[in-house]
C-alpha atoms as a PDB file:
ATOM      1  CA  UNK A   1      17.539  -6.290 -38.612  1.00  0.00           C
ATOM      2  CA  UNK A   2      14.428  -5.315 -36.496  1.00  0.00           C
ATOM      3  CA  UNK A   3      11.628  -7.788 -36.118  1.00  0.00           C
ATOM      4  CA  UNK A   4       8.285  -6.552 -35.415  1.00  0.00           C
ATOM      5  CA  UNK A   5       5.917  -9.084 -33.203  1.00  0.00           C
ATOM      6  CA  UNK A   6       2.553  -8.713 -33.050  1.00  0.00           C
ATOM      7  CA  UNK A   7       0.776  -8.319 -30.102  1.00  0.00           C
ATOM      8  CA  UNK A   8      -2.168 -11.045 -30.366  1.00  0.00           C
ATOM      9  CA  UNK A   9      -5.335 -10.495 -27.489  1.00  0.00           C
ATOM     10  CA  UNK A  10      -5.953 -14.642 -26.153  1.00  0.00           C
ATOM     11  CA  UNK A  11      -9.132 -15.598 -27.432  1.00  0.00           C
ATOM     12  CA  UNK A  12     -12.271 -15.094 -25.245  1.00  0.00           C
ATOM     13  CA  UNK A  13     -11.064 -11.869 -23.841  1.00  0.00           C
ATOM     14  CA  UNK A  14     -12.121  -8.368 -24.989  1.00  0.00           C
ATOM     15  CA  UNK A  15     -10.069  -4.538 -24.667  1.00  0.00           C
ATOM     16  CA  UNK A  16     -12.738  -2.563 -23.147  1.00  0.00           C
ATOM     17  CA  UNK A  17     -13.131   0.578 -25.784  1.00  0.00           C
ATOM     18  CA  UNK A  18     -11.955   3.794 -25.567  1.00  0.00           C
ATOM     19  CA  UNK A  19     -15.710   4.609 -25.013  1.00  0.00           C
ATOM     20  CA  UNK A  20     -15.805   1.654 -22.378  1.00  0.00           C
ATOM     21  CA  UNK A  21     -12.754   3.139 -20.716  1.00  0.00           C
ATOM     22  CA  UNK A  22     -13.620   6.619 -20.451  1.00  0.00           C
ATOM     23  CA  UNK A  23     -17.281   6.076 -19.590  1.00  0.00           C
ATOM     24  CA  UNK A  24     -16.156   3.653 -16.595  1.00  0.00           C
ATOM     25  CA  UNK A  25     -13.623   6.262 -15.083  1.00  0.00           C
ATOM     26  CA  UNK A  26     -15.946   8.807 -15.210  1.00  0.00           C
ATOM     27  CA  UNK A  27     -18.665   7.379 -13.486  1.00  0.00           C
ATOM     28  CA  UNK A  28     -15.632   6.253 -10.875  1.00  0.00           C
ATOM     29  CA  UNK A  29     -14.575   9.451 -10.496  1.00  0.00           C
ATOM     30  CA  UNK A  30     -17.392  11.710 -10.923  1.00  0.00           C
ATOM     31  CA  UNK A  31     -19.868   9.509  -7.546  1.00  0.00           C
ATOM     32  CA  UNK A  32     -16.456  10.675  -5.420  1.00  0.00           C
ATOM     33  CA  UNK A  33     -17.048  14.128  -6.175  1.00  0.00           C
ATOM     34  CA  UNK A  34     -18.651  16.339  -3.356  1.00  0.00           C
ATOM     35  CA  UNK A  35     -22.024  17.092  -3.623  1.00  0.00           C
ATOM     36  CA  UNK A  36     -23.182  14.961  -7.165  1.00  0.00           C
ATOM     37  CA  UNK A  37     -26.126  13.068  -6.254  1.00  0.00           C
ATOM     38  CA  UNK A  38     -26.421  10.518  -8.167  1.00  0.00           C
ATOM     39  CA  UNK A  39     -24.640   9.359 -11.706  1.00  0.00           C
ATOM     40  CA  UNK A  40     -26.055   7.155 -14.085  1.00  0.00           C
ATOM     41  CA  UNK A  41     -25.474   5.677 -17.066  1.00  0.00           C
ATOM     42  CA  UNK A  42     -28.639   5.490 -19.696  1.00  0.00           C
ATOM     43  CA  UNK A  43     -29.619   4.861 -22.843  1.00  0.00           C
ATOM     44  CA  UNK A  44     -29.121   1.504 -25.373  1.00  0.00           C
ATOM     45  CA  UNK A  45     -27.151  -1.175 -24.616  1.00  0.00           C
ATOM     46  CA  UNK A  46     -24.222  -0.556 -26.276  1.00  0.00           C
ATOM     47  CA  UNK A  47     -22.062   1.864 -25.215  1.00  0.00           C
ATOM     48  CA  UNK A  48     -22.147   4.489 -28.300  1.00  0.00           C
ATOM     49  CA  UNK A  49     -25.659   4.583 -27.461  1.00  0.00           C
ATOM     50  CA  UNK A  50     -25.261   5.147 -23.802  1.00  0.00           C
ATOM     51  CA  UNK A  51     -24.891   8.867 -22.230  1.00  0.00           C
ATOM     52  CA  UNK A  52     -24.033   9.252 -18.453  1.00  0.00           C
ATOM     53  CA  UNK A  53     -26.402  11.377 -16.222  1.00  0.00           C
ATOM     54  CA  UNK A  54     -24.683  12.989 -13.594  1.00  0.00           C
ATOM     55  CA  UNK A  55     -27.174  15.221 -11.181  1.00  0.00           C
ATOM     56  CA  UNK A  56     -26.238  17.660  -8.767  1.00  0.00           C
ATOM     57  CA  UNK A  57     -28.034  20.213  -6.964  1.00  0.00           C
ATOM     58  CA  UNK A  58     -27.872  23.658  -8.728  1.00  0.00           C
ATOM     59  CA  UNK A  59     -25.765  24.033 -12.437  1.00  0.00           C
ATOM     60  CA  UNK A  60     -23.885  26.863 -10.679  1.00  0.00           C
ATOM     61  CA  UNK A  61     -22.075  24.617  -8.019  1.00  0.00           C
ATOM     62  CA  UNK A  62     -18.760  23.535  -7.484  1.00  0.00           C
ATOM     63  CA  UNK A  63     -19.937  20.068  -8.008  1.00  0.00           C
ATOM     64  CA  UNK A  64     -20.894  20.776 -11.903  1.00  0.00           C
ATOM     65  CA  UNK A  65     -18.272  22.625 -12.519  1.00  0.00           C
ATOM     66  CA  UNK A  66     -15.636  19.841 -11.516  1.00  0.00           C
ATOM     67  CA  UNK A  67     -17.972  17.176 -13.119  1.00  0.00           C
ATOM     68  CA  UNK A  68     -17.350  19.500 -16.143  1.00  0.00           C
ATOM     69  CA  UNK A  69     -13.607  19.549 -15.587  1.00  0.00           C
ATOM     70  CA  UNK A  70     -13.724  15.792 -15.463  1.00  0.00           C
ATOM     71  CA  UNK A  71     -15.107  15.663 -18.607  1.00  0.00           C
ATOM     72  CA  UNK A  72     -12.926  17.835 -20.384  1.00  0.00           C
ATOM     73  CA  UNK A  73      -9.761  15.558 -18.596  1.00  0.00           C
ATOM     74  CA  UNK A  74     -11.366  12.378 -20.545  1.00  0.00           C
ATOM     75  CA  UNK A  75     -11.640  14.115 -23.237  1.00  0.00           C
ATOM     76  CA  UNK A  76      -8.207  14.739 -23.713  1.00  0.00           C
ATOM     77  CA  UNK A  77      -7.194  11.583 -22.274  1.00  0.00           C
ATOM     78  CA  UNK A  78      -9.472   9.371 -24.257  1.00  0.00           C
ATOM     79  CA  UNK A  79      -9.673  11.327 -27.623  1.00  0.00           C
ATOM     80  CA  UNK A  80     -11.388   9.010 -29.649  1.00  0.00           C
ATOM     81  CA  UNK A  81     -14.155   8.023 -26.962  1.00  0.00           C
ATOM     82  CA  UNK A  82     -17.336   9.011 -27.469  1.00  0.00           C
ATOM     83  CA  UNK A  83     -18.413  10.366 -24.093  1.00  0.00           C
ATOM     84  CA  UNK A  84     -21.966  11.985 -23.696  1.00  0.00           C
ATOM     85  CA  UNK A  85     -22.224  13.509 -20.557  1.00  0.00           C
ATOM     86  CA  UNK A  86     -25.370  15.070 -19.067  1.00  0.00           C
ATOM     87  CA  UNK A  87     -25.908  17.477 -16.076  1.00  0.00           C
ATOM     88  CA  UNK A  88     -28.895  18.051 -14.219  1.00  0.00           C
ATOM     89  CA  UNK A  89     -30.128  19.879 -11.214  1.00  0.00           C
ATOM     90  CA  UNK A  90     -32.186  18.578  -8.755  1.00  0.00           C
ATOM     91  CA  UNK A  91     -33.667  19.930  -5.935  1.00  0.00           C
ATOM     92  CA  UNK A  92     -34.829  18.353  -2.706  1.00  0.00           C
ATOM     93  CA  UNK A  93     -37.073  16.039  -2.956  1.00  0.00           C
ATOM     94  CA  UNK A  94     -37.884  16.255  -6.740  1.00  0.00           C
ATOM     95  CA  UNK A  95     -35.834  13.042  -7.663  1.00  0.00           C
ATOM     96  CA  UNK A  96     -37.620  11.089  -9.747  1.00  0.00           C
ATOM     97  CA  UNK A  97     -35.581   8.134 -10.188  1.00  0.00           C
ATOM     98  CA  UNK A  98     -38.140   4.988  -9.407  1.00  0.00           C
ATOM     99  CA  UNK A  99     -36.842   2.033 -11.273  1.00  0.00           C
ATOM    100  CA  UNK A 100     -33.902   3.971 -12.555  1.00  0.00           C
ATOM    101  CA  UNK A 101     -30.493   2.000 -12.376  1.00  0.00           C
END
């Protein structure tokens, strides 16, 4: 006979989400990659209302592209997260970002 126990979580702590998960990684690993300026994470305050803003300097650099790859790697890794991931380009000096997070 088999007996199945089931795994209880102690009161008082959560499991981050899927969504949690991936979004945190990403932002980890994406602000290591060469040449992203700046990553971000915007929107509500819960998470499924939340997209990440990476920028970088052109939308033809090696930098988007591997923020790209990244984001196709949590995809697969984290299939039922919902990660909304944004790239933009910004050029010298046109940052915008007063009072941004």
């Amino acid at each position: 006979m088999i007996e199945i126990l089931e795994h209880k979580q102690p009161e008082g702590i959560s499991v981050p989400s899927a969504t949690e998960r991936a979004v945190n990684e990403f932002r980890e690993r994406a602000k290591d990659i060469s040449g992203v300026l700046a990553v971000r994470t915007l929107g509500g305050s819960d998470s499924t209302d939340q997209f990440v803003l990476v920028e970088v300097p052109d939308l033809r650099s090696t930098a988007a592209d591997r923020i790209y790859m990244l984001h196709r790697d949590l995809f697969r890794k984290y299939p039922d997260a919902r990660l909304d991931v944004r790239v933009s380009a910004v050029r010298h000096g046109d940052r915008t970002d007063a009072g941004l997070p």
